[in-house]
N, C-alpha and C. Protein backbone atom coordinates (compact mmCIF):
# COMPACT_ATOMS: atom_id res chain seq x y z
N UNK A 1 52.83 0.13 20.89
CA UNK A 1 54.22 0.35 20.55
C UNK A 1 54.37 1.73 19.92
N UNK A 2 54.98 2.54 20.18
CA UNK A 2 55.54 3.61 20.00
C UNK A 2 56.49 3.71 18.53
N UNK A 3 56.08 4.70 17.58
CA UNK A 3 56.94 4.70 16.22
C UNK A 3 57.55 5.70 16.22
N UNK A 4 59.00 4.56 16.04
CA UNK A 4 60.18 5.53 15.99
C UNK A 4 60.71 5.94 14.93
N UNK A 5 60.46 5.12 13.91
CA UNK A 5 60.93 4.63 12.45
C UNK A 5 61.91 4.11 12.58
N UNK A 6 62.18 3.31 13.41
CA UNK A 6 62.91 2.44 13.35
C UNK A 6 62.03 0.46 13.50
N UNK A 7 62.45 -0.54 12.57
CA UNK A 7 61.86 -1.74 12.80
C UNK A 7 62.95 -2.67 13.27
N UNK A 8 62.48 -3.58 14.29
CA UNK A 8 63.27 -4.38 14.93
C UNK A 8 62.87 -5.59 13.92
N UNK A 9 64.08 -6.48 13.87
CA UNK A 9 64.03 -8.14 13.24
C UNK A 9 62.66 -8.67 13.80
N UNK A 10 63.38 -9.04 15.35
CA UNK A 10 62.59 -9.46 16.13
C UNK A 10 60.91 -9.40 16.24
N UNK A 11 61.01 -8.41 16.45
CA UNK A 11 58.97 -7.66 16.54
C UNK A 11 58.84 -7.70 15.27
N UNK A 12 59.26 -7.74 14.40
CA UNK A 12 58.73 -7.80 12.75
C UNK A 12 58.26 -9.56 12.47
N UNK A 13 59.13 -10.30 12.58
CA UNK A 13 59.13 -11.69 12.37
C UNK A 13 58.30 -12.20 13.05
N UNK A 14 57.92 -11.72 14.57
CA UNK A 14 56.57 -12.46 15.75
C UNK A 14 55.31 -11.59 14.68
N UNK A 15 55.23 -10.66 13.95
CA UNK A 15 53.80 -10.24 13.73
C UNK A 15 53.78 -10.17 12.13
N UNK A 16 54.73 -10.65 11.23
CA UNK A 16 54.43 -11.02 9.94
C UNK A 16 53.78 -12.22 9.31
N UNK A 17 52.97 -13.01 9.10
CA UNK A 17 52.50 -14.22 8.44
C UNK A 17 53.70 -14.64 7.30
N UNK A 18 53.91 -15.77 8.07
CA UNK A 18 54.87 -16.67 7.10
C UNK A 18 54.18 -17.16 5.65
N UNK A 19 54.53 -16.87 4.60
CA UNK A 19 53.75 -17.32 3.47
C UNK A 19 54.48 -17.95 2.63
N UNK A 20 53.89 -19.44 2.88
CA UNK A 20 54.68 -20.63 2.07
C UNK A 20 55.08 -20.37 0.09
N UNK A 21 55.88 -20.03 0.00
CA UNK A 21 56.36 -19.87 -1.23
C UNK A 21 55.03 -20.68 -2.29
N UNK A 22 54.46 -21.88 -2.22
CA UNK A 22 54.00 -22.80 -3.01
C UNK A 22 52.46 -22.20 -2.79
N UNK A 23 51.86 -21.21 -2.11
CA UNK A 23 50.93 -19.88 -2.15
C UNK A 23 51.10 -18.53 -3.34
N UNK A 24 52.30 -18.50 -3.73
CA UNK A 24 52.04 -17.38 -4.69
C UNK A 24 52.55 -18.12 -6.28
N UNK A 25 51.53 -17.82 -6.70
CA UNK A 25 51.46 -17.47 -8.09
C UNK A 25 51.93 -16.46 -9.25
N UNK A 26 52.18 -16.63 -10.45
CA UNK A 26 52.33 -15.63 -11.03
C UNK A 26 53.14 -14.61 -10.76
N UNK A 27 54.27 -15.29 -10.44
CA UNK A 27 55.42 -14.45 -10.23
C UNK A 27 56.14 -13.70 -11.31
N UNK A 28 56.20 -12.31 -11.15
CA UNK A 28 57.02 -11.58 -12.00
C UNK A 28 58.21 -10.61 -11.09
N UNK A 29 59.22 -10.54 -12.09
CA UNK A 29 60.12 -9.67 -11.47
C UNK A 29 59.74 -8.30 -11.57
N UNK A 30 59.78 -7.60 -10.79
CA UNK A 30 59.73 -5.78 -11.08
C UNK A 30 60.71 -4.98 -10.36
N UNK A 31 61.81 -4.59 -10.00
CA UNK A 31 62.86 -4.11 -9.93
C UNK A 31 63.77 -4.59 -8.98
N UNK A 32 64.96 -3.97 -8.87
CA UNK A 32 65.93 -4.41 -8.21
C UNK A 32 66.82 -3.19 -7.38
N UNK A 33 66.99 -3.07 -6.35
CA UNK A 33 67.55 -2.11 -5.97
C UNK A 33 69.49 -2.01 -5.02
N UNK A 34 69.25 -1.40 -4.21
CA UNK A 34 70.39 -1.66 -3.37
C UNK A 34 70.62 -2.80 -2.07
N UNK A 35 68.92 -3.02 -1.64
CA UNK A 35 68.73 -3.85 -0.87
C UNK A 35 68.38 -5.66 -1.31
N UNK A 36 68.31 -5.58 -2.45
CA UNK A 36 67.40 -6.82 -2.79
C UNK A 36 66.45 -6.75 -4.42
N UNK A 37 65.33 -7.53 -4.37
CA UNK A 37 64.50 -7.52 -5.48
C UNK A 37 63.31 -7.55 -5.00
N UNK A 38 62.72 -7.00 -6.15
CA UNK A 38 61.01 -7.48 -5.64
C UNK A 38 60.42 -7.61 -7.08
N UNK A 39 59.06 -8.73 -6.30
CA UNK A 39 58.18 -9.26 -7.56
C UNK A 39 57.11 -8.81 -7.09
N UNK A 40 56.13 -9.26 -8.06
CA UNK A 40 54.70 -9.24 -7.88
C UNK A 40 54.16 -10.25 -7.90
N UNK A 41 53.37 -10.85 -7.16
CA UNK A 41 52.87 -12.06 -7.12
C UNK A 41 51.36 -12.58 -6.78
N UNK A 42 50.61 -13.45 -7.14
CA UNK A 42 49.32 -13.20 -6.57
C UNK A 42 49.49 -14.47 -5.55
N UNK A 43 48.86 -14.37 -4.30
CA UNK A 43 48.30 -14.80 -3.13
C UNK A 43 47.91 -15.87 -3.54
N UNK A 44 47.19 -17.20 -3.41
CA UNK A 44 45.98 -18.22 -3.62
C UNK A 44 45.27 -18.19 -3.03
N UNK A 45 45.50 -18.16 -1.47
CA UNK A 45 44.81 -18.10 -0.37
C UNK A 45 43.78 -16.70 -0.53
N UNK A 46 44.55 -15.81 -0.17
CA UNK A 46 43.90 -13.87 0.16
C UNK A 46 43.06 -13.98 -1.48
N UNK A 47 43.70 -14.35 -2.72
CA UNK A 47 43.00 -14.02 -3.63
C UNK A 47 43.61 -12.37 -4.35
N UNK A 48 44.58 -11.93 -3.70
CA UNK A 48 45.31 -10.75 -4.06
C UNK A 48 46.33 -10.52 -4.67
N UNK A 49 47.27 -9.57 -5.16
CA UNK A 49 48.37 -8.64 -5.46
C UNK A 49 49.19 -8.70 -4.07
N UNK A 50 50.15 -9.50 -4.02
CA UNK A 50 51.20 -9.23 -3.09
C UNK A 50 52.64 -8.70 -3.55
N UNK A 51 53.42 -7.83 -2.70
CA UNK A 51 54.50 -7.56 -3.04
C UNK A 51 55.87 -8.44 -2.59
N UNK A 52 56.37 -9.59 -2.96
CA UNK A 52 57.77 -10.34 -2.58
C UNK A 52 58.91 -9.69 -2.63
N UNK A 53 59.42 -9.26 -1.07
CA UNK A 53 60.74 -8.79 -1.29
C UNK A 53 61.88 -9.13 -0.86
N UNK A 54 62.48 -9.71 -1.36
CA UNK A 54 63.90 -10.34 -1.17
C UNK A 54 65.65 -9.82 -1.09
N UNK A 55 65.31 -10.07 0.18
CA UNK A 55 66.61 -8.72 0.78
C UNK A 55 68.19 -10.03 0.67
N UNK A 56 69.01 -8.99 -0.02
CA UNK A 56 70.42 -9.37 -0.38
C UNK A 56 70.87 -10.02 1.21
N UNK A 57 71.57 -11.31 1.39
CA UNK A 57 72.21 -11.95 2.40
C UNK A 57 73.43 -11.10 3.38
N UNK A 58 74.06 -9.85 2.31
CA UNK A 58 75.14 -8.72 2.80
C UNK A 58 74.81 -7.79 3.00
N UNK A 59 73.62 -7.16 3.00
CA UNK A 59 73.35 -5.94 3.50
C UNK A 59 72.47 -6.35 4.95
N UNK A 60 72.90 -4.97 5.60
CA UNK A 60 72.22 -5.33 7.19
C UNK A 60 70.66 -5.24 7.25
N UNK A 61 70.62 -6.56 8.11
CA UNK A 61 68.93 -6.37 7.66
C UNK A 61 68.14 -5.63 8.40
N UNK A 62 68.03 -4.79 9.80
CA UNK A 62 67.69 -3.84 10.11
C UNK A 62 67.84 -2.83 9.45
N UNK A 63 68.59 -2.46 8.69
CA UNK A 63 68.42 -1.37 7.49
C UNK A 63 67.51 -1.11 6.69
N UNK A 64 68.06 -2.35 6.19
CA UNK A 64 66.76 -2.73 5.12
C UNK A 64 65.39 -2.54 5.05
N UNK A 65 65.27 -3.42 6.41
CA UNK A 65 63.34 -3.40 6.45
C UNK A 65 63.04 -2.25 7.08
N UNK A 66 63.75 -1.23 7.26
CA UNK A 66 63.51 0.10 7.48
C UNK A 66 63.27 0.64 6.26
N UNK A 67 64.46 0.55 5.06
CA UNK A 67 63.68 1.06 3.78
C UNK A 67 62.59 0.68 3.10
N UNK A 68 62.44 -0.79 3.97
CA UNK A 68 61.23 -1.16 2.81
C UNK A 68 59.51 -1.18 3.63
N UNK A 69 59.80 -0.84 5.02
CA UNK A 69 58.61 -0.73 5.65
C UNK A 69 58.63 0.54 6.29
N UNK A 70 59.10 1.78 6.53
CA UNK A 70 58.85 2.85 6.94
C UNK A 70 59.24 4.01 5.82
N UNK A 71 57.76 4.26 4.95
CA UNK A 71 58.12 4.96 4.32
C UNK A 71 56.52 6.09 4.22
C-alpha cells in the first residue's frame, strides 16, 4: 500500500487488533485535545504501556485518525 498520509476507516479497522477493554489496566487520563482523550494504560496480555485513544462521536473520523496516526 502506498502512503499518502491519508488513513482510511476501513483498512485501519481490518488491520488493528481489537482490545477488549477488560485487558487494560491501570488506567490514567493524560490529555485531552480537539479530537478526543487519551490515557495510558497497561496491556495484561503484551505486558506493556499502551496508548487509549478515544475520538469525540462529532468530529469526522477520517480526520482524526489522520491526526493521531500520521505523524
Amino acid at each position: 500500500m502506498e502512503h499518502t498520509g491519508c488513513v482510511n476507516i476501513c483498512s485501519l479497522t481490518s488491520t488493528l487488533p481489537v482490545i477488549p477493554y477488560r485487558k487494560l489496566t491501570d488506567l490514567h487520563y493524560l490529555s485531552k485535545g480537539g479530537f478526543g482523550t487519551v490515557f495510558r494504560a497497561q496491556h495484561s496480555d503484551w505486558r506493556t504501556t499502551v496508548a487509549v485513544k478515544c475520538l469525540k462521536l462529532d468530529s469526522p473520523v477520517d480526520v482524526c485518525l489522520n491526526a493521531f496516526l500520521v505523524t
